[in-house]
Protein backbone atom coordinates (compact mmCIF):
# COMPACT_ATOMS: atom_id res chain seq x y z
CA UNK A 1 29.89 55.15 -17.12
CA UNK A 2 26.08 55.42 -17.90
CA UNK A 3 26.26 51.49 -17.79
CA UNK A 4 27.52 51.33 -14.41
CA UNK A 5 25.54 53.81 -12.58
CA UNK A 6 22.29 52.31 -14.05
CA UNK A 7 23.78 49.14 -12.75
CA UNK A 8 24.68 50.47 -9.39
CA UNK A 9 21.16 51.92 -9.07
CA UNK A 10 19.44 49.13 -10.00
CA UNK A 11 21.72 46.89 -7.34
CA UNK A 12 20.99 49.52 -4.61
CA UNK A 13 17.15 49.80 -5.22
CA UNK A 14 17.58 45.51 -5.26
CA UNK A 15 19.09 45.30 -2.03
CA UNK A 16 17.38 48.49 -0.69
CA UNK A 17 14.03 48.78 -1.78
CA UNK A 18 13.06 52.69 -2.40
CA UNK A 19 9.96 52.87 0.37
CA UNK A 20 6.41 55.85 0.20
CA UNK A 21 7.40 58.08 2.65
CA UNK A 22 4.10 58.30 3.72
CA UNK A 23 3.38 54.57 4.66
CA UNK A 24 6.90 52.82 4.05
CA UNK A 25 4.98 50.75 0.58
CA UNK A 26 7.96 49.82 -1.74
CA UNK A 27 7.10 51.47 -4.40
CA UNK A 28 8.97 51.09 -8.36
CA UNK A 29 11.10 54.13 -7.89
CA UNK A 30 13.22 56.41 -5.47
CA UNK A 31 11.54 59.88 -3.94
CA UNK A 32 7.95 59.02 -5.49
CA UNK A 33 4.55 58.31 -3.19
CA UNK A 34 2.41 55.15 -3.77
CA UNK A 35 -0.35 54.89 -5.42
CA UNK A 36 -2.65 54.92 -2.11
CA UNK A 37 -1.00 57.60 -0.66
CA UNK A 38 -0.91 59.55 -3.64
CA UNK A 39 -4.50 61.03 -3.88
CA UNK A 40 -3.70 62.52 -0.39
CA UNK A 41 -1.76 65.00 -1.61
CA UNK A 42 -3.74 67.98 -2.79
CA UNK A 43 -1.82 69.91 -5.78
CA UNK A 44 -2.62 73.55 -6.42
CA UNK A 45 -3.99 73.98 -10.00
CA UNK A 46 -6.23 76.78 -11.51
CA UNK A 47 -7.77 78.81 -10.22
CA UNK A 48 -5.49 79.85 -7.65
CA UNK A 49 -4.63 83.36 -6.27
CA UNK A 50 -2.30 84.92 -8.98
CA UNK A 51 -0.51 86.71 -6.40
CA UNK A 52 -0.33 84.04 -3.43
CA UNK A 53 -1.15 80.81 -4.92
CA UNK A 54 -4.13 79.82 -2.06
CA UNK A 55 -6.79 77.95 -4.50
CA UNK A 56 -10.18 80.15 -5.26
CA UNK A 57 -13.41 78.43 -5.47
CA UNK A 58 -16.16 80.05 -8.03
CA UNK A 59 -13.88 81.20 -10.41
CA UNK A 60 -12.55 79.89 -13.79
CA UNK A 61 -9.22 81.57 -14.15
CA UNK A 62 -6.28 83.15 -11.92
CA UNK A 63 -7.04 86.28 -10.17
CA UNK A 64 -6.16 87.97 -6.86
CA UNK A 65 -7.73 86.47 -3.78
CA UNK A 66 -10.02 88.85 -0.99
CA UNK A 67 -6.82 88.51 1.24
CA UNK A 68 -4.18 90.01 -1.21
CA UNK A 69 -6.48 92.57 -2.58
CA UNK A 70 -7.61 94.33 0.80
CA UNK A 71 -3.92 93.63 2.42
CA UNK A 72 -1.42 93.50 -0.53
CA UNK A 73 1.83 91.59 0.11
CA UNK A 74 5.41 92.76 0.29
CA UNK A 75 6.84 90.19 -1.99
CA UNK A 76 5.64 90.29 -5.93
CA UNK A 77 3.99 86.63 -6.30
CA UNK A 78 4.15 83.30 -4.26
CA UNK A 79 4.49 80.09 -6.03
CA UNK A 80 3.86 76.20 -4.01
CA UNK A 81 2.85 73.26 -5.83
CA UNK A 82 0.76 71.40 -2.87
CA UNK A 83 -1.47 72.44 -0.36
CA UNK A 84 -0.72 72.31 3.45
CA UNK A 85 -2.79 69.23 4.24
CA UNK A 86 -2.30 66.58 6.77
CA UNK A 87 0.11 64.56 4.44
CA UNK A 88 2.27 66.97 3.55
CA UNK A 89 2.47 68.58 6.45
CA UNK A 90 3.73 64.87 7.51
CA UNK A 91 6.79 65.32 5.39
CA UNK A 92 7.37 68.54 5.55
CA UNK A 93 8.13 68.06 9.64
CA UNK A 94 10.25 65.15 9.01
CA UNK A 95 12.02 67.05 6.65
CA UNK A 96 12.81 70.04 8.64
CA UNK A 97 13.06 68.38 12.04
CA UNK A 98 13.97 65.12 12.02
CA UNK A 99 17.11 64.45 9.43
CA UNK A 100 14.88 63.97 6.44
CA UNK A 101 17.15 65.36 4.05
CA UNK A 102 16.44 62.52 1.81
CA UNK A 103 12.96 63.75 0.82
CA UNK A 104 14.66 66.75 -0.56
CA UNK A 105 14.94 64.70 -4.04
CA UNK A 106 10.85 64.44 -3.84
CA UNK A 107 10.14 68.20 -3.05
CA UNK A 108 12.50 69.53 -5.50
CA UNK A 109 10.62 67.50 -8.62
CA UNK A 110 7.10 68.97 -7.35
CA UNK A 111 8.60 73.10 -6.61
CA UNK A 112 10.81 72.95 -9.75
CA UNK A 113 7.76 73.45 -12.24
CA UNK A 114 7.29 76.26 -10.32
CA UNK A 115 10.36 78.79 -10.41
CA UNK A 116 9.60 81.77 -12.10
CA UNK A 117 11.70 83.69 -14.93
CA UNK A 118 14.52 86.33 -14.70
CA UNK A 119 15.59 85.18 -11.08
CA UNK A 120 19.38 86.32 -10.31
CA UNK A 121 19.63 84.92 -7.11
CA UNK A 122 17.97 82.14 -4.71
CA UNK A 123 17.69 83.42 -1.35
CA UNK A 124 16.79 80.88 1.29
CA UNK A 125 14.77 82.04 4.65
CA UNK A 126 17.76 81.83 7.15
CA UNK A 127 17.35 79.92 10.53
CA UNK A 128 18.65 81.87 13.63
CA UNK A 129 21.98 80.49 14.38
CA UNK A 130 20.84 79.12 17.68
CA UNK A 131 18.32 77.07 15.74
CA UNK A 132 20.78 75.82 13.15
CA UNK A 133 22.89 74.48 15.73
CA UNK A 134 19.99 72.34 17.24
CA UNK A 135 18.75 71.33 13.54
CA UNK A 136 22.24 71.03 12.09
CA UNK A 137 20.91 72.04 8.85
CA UNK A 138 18.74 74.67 6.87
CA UNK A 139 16.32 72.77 4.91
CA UNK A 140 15.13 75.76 2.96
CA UNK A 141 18.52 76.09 2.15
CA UNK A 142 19.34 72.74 1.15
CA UNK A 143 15.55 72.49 -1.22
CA UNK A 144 17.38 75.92 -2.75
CA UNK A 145 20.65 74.28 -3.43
CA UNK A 146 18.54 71.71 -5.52
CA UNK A 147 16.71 74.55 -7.42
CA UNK A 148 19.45 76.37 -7.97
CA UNK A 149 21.64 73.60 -9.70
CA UNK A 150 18.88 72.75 -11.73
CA UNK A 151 18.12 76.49 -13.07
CA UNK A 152 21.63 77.05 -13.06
CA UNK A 153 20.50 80.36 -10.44
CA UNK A 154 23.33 81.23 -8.37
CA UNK A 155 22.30 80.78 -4.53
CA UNK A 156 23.59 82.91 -1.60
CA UNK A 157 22.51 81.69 1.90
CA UNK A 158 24.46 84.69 3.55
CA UNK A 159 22.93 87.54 2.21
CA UNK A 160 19.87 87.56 4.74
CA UNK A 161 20.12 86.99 8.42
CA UNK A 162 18.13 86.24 10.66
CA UNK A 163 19.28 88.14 13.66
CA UNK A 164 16.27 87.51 16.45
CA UNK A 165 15.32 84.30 17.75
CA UNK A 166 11.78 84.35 17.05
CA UNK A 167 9.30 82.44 18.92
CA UNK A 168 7.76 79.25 16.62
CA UNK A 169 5.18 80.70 14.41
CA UNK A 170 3.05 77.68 14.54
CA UNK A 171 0.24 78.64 17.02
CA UNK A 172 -0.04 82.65 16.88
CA UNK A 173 -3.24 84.30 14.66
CA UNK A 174 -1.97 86.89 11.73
CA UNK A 175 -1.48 89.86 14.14
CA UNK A 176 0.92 88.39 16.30
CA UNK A 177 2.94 86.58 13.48
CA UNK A 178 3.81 89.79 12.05
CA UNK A 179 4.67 91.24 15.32
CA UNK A 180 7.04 88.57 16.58
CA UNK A 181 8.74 88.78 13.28
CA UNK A 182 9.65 92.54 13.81
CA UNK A 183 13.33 93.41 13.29
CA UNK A 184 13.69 89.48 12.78
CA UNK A 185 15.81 89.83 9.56
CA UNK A 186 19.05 91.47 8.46
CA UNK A 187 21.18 92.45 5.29
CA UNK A 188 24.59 93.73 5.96
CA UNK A 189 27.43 93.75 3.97
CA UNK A 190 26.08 92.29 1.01
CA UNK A 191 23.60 95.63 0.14
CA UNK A 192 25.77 95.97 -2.88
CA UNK A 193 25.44 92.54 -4.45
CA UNK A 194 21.43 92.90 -4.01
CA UNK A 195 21.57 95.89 -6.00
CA UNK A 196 18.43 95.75 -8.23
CA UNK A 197 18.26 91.99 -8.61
CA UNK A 198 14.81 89.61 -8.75
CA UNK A 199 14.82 87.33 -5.33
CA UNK A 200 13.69 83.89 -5.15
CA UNK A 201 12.81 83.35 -1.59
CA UNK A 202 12.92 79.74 -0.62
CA UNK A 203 10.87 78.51 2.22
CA UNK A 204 9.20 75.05 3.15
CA UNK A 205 5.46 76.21 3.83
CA UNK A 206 3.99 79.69 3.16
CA UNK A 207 1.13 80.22 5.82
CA UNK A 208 -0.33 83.89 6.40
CA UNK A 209 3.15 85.20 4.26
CA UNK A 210 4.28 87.14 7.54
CA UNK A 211 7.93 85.17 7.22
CA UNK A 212 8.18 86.10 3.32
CA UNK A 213 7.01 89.82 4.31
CA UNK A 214 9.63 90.51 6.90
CA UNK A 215 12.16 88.83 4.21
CA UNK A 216 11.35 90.67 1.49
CA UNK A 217 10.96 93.98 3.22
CA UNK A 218 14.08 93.67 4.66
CA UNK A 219 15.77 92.72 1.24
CA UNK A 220 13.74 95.04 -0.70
CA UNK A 221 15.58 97.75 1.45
CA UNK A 222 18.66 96.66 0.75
CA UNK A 223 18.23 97.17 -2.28
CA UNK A 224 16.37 94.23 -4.71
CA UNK A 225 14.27 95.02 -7.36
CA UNK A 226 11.67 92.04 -6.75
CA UNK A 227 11.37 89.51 -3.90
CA UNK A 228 9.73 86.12 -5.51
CA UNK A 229 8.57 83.39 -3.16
CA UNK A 230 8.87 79.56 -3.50
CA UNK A 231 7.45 77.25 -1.30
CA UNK A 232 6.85 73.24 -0.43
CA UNK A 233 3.76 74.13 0.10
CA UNK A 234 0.26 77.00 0.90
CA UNK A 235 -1.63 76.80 3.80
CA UNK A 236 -5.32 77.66 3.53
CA UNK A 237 -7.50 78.50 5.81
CA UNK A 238 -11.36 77.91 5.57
CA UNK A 239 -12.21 81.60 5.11
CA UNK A 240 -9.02 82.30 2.79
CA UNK A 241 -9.29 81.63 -1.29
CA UNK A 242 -12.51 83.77 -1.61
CA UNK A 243 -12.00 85.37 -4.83
């Protein structure tokens, strides 16, 4: 059996080359960048923000950033291999928007490094139903799937609701992302089943954390012990990652 996949692999890859998703190169293997795209893609390393992940300059070790020290966040830690850059936010909006399920494969081998320990469940951010039925799909939900086979985490995309239609995020400062996000989420029936249990929230792109706030508040009243946060990728802005 081993034998034939390899085969069948090797025949697909033959007669359908696996392509960068950044500039359609071939390149030697499925779900992997080419080498000239590759240096466009910033990954977070140390130092970084041990409670956020945003990348500190000036410092030679993980500590708190300015941002998460004078305005704490809801959830316990954030984790995101790659910074928000042009690239990746490339792929991340083909992923989400325009069927790109098949780079799933490619952010799964970049966020998996990155799941914490003692997770019971994988919660993905939920998409208001009106939005799921334009987009089809939930691609937080289907990165978590990915996760969760792999760490052998049980995943529940029906515990958290999101029961308003929010307005896109994309353009509003800090202030009004955290308003329009106001009685955004829901837990319901499933209070019980949260019952002291450590969250992994799964989201593509973790910007000023107002998304993984309302989330975790709203779970953290329900019930959970600890809300942890997993993302694609961490925006930064010029005057964030001051330690």
């Amino acid at each position: 059996m081993i034998i034939k996949s390899s085969f069948t692999k090797s025949l697909i890859n033959f007669l359908l080359p696996p392509q960068c998703p950044l500039c359609q190169e071939i390149v030697t293997e499925p779900h992997t960048v080419c080498g000239i795209c590759w240096p466009k893609l910033k990954f977070i390393t140390i130092p970084k923000c041990s409670i956020c992940s945003v990348p500190l300059e000036n410092v030679d070790r993980d500590m708190p950033c300015t941002d998460c020290l004078r305005y704490p966040p809801v959830f316990s830690r954030a984790y995101a291999p790659l910074v928000y850059n042009d690239s990746i936010k490339k792929l991340i909006l083909r992923y989400k928007n325009y069927d790109g399920l098949h780079l799933g494969p490619m952010f799964f081998s970049w966020m998996r490094h990155h799941i914490p320990e003692n997770v019971d469940v994988i919660i993905p951010v939920p998409l208001h139903w009106k939005r799921f039925f334009t987009r089809q799909y939930n691609q937080a939900n289907e990165i978590g799937k990915l996760l969760a086979k792999h760490a052998k985490i049980p995943i529940n995309p029906n515990i958290l609701k999101r029961q308003k239609a929010t307005a896109s995020q994309g353009h509003k400062n800090k202030l009004s992302r955290y308003e329009n996000l106001k009685d955004a989420f829901l837990v319901d029936k499933y209070k019980n089943t949260l019952s002291k249990t450590n969250v992994l929230l799964i989201d593509d792109v973790l910007t000023s954390g107002a998304t993984a706030n309302a989330c975790a508040q709203t779970l953290l009243d329900a019930g959970a012990a600890k809300i942890d946060v997993l993302t694609i990728a961490r925006a930064v802005k010029e005057t964030h990652g001051k330690s």
